[in-house]
PDB file of N, CA and C in Angstrom:
ATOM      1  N   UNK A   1     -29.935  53.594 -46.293  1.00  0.00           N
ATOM      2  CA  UNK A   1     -29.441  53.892 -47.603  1.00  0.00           C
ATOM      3  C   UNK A   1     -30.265  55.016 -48.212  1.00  0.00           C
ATOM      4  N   UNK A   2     -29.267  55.828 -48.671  1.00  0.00           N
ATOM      5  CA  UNK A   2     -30.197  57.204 -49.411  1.00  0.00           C
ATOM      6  C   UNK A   2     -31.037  57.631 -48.576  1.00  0.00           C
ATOM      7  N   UNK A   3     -32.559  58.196 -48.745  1.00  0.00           N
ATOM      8  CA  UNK A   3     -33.540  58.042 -47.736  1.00  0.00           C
ATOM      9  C   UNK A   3     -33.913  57.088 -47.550  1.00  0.00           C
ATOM     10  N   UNK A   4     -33.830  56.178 -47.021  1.00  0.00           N
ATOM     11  CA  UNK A   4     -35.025  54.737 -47.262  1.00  0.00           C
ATOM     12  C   UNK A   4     -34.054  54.032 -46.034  1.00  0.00           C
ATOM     13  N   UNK A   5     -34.865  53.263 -45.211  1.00  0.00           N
ATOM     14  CA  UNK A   5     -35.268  52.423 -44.203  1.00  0.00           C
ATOM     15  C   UNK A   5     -35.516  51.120 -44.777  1.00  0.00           C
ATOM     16  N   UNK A   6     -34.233  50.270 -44.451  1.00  0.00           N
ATOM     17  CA  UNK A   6     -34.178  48.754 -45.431  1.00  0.00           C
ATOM     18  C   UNK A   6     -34.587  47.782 -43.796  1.00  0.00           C
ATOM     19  N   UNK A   7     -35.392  46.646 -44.218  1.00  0.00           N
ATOM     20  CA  UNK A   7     -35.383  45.590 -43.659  1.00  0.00           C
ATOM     21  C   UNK A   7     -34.286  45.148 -42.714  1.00  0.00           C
ATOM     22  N   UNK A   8     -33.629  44.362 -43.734  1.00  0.00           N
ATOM     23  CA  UNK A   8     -32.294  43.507 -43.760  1.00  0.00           C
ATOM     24  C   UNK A   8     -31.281  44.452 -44.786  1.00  0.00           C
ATOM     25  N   UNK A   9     -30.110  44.557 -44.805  1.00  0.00           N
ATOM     26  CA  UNK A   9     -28.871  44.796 -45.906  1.00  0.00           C
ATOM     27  C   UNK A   9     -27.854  44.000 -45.529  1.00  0.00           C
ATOM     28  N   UNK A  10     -27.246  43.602 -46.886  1.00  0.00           N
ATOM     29  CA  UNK A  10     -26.190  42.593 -46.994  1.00  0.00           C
ATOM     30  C   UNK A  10     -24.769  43.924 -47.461  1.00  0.00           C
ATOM     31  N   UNK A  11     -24.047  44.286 -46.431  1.00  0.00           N
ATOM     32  CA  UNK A  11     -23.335  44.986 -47.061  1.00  0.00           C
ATOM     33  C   UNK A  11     -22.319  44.369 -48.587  1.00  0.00           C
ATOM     34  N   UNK A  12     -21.590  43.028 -48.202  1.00  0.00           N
ATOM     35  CA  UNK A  12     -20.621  42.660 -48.285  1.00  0.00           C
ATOM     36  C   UNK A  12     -21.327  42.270 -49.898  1.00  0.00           C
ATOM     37  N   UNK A  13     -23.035  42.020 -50.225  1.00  0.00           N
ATOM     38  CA  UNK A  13     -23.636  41.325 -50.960  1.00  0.00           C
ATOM     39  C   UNK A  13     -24.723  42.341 -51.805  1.00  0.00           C
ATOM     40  N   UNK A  14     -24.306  43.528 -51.480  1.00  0.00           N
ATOM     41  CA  UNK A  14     -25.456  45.035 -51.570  1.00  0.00           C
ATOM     42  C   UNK A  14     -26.744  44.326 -51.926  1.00  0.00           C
ATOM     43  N   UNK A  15     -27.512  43.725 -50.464  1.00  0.00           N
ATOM     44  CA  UNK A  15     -28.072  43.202 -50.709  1.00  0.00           C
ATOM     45  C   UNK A  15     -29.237  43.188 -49.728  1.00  0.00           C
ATOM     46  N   UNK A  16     -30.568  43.689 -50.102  1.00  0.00           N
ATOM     47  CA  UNK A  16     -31.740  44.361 -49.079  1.00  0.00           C
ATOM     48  C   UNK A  16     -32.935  43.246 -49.450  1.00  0.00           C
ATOM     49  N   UNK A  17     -33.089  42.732 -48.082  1.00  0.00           N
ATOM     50  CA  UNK A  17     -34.120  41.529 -47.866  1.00  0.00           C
ATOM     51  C   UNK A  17     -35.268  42.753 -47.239  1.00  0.00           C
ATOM     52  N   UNK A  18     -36.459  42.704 -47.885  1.00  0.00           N
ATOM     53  CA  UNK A  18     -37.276  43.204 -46.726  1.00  0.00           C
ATOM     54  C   UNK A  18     -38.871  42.174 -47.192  1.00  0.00           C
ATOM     55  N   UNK A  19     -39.285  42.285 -45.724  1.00  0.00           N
ATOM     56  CA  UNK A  19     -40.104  41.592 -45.387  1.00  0.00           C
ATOM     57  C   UNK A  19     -41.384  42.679 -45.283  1.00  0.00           C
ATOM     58  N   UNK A  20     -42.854  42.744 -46.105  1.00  0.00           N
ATOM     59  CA  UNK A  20     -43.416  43.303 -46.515  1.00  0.00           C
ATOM     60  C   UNK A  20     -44.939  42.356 -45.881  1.00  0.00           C
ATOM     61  N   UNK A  21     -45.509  43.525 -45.029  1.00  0.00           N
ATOM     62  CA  UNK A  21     -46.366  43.290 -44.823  1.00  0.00           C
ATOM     63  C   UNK A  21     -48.076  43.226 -45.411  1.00  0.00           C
ATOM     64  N   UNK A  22     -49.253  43.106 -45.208  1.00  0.00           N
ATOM     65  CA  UNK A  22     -50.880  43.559 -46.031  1.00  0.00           C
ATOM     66  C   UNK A  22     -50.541  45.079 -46.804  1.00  0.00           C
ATOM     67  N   UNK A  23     -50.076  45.808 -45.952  1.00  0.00           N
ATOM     68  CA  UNK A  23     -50.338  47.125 -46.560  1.00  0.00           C
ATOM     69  C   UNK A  23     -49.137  47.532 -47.858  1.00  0.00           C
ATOM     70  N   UNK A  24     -48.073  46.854 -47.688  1.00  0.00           N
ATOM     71  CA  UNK A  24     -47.753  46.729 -49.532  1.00  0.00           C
ATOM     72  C   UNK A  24     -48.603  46.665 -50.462  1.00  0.00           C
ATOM     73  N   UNK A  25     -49.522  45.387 -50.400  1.00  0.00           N
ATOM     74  CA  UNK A  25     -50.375  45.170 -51.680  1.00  0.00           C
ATOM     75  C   UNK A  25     -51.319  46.152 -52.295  1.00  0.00           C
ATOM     76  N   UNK A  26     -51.357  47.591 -51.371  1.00  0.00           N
ATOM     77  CA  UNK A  26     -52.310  48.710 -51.846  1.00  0.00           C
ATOM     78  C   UNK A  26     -51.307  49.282 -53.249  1.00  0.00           C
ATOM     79  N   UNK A  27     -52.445  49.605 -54.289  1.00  0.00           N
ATOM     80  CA  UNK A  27     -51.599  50.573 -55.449  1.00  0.00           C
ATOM     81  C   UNK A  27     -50.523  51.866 -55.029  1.00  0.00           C
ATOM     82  N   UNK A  28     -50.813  52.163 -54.304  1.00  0.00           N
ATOM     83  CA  UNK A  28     -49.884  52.800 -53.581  1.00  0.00           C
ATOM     84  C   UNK A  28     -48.753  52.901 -53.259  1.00  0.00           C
ATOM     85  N   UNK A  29     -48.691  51.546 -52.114  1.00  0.00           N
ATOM     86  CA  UNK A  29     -47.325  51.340 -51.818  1.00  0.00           C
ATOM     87  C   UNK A  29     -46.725  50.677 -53.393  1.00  0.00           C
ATOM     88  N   UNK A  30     -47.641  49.591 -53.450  1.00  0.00           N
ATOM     89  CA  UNK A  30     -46.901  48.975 -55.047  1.00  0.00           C
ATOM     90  C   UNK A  30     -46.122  50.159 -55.857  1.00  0.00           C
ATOM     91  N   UNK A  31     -46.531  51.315 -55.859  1.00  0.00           N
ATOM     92  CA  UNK A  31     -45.757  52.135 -56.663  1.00  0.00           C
ATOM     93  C   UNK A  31     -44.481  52.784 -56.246  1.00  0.00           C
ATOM     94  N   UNK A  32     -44.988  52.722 -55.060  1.00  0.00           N
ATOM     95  CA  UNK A  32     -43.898  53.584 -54.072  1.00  0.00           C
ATOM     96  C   UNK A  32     -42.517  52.484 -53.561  1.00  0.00           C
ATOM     97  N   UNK A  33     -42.691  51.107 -53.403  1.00  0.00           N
ATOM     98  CA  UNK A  33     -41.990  49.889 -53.655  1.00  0.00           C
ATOM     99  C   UNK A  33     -41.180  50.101 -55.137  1.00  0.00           C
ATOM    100  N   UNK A  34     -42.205  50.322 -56.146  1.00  0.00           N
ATOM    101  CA  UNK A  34     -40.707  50.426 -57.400  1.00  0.00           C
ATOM    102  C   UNK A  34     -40.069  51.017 -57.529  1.00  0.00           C
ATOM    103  N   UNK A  35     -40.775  52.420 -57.142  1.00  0.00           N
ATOM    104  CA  UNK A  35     -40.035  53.661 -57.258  1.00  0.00           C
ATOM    105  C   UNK A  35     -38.109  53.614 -56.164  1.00  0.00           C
ATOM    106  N   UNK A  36     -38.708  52.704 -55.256  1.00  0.00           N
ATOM    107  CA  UNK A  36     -37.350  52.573 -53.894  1.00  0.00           C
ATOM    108  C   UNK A  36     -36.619  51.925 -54.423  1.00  0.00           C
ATOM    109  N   UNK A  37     -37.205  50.296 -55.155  1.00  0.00           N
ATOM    110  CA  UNK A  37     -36.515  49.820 -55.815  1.00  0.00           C
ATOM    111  C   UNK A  37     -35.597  50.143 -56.701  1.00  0.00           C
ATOM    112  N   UNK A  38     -35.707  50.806 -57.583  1.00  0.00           N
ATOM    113  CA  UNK A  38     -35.297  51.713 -59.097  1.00  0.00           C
ATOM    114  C   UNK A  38     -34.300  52.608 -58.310  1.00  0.00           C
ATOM    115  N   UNK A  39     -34.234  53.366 -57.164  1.00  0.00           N
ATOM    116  CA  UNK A  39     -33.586  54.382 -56.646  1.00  0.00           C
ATOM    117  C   UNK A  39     -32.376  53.608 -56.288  1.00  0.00           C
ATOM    118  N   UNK A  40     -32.508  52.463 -55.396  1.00  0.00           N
ATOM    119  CA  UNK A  40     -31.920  51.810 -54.594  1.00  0.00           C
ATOM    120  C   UNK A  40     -30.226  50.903 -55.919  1.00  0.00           C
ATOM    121  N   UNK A  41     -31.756  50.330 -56.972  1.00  0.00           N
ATOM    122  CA  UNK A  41     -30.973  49.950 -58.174  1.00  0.00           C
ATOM    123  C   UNK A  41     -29.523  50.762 -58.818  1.00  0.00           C
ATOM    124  N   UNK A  42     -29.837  52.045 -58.746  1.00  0.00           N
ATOM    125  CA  UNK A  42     -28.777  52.885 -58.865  1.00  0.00           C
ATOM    126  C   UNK A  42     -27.808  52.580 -58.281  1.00  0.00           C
ATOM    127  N   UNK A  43     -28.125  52.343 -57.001  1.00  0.00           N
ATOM    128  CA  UNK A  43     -26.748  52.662 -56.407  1.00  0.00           C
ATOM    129  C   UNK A  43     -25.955  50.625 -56.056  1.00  0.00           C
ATOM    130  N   UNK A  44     -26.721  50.251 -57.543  1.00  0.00           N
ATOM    131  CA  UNK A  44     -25.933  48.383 -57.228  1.00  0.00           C
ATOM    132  C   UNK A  44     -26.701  47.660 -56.289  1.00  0.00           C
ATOM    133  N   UNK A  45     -27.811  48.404 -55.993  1.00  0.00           N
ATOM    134  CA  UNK A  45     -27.996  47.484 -54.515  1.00  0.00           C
ATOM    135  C   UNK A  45     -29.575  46.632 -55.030  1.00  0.00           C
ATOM    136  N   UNK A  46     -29.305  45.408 -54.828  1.00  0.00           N
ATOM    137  CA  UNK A  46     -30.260  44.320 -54.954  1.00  0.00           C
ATOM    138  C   UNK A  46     -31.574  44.182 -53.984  1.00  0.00           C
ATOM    139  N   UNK A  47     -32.882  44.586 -54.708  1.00  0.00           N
ATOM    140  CA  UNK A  47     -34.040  44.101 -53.286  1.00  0.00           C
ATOM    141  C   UNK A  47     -34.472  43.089 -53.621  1.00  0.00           C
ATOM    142  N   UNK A  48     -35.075  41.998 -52.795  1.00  0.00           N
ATOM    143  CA  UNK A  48     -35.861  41.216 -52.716  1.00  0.00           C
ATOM    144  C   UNK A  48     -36.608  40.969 -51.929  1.00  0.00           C
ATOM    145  N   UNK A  49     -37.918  41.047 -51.654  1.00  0.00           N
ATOM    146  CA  UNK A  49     -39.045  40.801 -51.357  1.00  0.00           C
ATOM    147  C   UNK A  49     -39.638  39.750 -51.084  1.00  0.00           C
ATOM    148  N   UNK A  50     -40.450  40.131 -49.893  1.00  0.00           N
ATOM    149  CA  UNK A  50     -41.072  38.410 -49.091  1.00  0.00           C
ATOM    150  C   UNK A  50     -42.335  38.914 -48.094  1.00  0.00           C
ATOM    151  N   UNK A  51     -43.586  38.421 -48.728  1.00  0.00           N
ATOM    152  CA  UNK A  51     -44.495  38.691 -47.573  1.00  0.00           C
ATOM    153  C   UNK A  51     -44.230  37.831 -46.531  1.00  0.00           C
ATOM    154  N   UNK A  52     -44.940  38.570 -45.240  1.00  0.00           N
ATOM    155  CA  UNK A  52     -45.045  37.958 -44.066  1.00  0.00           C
ATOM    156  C   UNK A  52     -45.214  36.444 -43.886  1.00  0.00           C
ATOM    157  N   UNK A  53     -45.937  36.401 -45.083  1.00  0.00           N
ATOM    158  CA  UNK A  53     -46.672  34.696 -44.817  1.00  0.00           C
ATOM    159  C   UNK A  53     -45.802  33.973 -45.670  1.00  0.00           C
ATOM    160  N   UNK A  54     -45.222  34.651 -46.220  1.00  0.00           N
ATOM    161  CA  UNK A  54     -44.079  33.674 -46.562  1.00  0.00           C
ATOM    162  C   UNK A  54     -42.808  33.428 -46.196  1.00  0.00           C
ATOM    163  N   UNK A  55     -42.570  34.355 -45.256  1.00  0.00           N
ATOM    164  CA  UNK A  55     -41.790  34.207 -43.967  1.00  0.00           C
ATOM    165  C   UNK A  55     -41.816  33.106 -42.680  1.00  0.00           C
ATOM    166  N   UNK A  56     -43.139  33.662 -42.269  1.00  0.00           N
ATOM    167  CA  UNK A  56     -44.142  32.583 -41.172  1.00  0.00           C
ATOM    168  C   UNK A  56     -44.647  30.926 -41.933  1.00  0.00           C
ATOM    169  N   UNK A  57     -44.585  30.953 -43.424  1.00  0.00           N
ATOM    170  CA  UNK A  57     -45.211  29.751 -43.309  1.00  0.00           C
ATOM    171  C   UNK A  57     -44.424  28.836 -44.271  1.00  0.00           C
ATOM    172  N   UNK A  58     -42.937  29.484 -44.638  1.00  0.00           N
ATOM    173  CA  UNK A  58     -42.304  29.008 -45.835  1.00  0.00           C
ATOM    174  C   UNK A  58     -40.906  29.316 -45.598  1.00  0.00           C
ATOM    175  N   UNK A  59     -40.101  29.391 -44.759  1.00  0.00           N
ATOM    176  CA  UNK A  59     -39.047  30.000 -44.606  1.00  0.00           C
ATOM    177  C   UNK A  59     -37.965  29.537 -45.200  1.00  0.00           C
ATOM    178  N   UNK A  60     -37.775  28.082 -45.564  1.00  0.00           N
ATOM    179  CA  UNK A  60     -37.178  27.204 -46.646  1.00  0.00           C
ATOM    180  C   UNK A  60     -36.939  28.451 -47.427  1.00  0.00           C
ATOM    181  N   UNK A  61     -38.548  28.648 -47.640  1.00  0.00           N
ATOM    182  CA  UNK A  61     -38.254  28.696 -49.211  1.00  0.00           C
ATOM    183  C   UNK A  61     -37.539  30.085 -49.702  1.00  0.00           C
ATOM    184  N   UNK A  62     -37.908  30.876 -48.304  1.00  0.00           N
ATOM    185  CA  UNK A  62     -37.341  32.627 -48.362  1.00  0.00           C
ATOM    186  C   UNK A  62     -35.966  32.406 -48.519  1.00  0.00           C
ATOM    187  N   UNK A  63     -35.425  31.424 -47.343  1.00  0.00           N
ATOM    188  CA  UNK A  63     -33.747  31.400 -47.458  1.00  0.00           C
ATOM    189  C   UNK A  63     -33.482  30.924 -48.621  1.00  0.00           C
ATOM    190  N   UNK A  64     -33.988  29.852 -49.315  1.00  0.00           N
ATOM    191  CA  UNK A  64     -32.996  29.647 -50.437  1.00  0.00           C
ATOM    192  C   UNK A  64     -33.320  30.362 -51.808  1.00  0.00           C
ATOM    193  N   UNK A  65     -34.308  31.385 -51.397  1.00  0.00           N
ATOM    194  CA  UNK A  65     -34.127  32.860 -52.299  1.00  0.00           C
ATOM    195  C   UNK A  65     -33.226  33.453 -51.960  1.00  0.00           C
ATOM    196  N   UNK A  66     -33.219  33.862 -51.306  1.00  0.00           N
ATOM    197  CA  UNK A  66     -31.850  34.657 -50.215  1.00  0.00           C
ATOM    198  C   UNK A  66     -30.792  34.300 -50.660  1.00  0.00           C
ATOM    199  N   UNK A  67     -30.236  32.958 -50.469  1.00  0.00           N
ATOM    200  CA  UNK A  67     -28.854  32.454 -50.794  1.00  0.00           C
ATOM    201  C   UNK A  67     -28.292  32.368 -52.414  1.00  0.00           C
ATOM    202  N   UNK A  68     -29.803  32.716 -53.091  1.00  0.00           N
ATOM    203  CA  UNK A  68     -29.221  32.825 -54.407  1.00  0.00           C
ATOM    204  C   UNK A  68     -28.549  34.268 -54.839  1.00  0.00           C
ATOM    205  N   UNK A  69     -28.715  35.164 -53.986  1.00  0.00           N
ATOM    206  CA  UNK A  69     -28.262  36.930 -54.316  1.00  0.00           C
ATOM    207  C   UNK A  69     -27.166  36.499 -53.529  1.00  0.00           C
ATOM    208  N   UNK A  70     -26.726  35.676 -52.785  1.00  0.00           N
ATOM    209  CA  UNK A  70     -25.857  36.256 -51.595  1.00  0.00           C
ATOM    210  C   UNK A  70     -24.304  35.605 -52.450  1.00  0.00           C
ATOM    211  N   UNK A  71     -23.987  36.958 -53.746  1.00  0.00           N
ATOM    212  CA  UNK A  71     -22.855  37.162 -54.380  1.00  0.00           C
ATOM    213  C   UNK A  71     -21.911  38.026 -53.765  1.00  0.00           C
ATOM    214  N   UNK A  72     -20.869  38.106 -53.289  1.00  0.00           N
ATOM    215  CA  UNK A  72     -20.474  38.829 -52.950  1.00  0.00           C
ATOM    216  C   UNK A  72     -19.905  40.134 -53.675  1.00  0.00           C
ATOM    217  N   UNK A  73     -20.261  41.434 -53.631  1.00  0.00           N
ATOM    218  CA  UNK A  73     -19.692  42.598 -54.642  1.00  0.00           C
ATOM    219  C   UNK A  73     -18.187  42.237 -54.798  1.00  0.00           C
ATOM    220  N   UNK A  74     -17.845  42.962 -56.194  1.00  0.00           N
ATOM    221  CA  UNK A  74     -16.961  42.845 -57.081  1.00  0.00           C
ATOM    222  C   UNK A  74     -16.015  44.468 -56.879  1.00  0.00           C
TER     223      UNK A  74
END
């Protein structure tokens, strides 16, 4: 999408799961994360976010984040 390299996308749900590793948490990426976000926002499309370890040690809990975006576009 646009420039940017998504995780996961939900076409049907404009809907971008990505799974974010240690090197997010630098000020850096944190900025560069909103900035994609905000871009991405434009164009309808939903991110949500999940570190690794909450992937690996919680996955419950990722999916039934997940299943709450998974609206289908209008």
């Amino acid at each position: 999408m646009a420039n940017f390299v998504a995780d996961f996308f939900c076409v049907e749900c404009n809907l971008i799961v990505e799974v974010d590793g240690d090197y997010h948490q630098t000020r850096e990426q944190v900025e560069y994360d909103k900035g994609r976000t905000f871009e991405l926002s434009e164009f309808k499309i939903k991110v949500v976010r999940f570190t690794n370890s909450e992937v690996m040690e919680d996955i419950g809990f990722v999916l039934r984040e997940i299943e709450k975006h998974l609206i289908p576009k209008t």
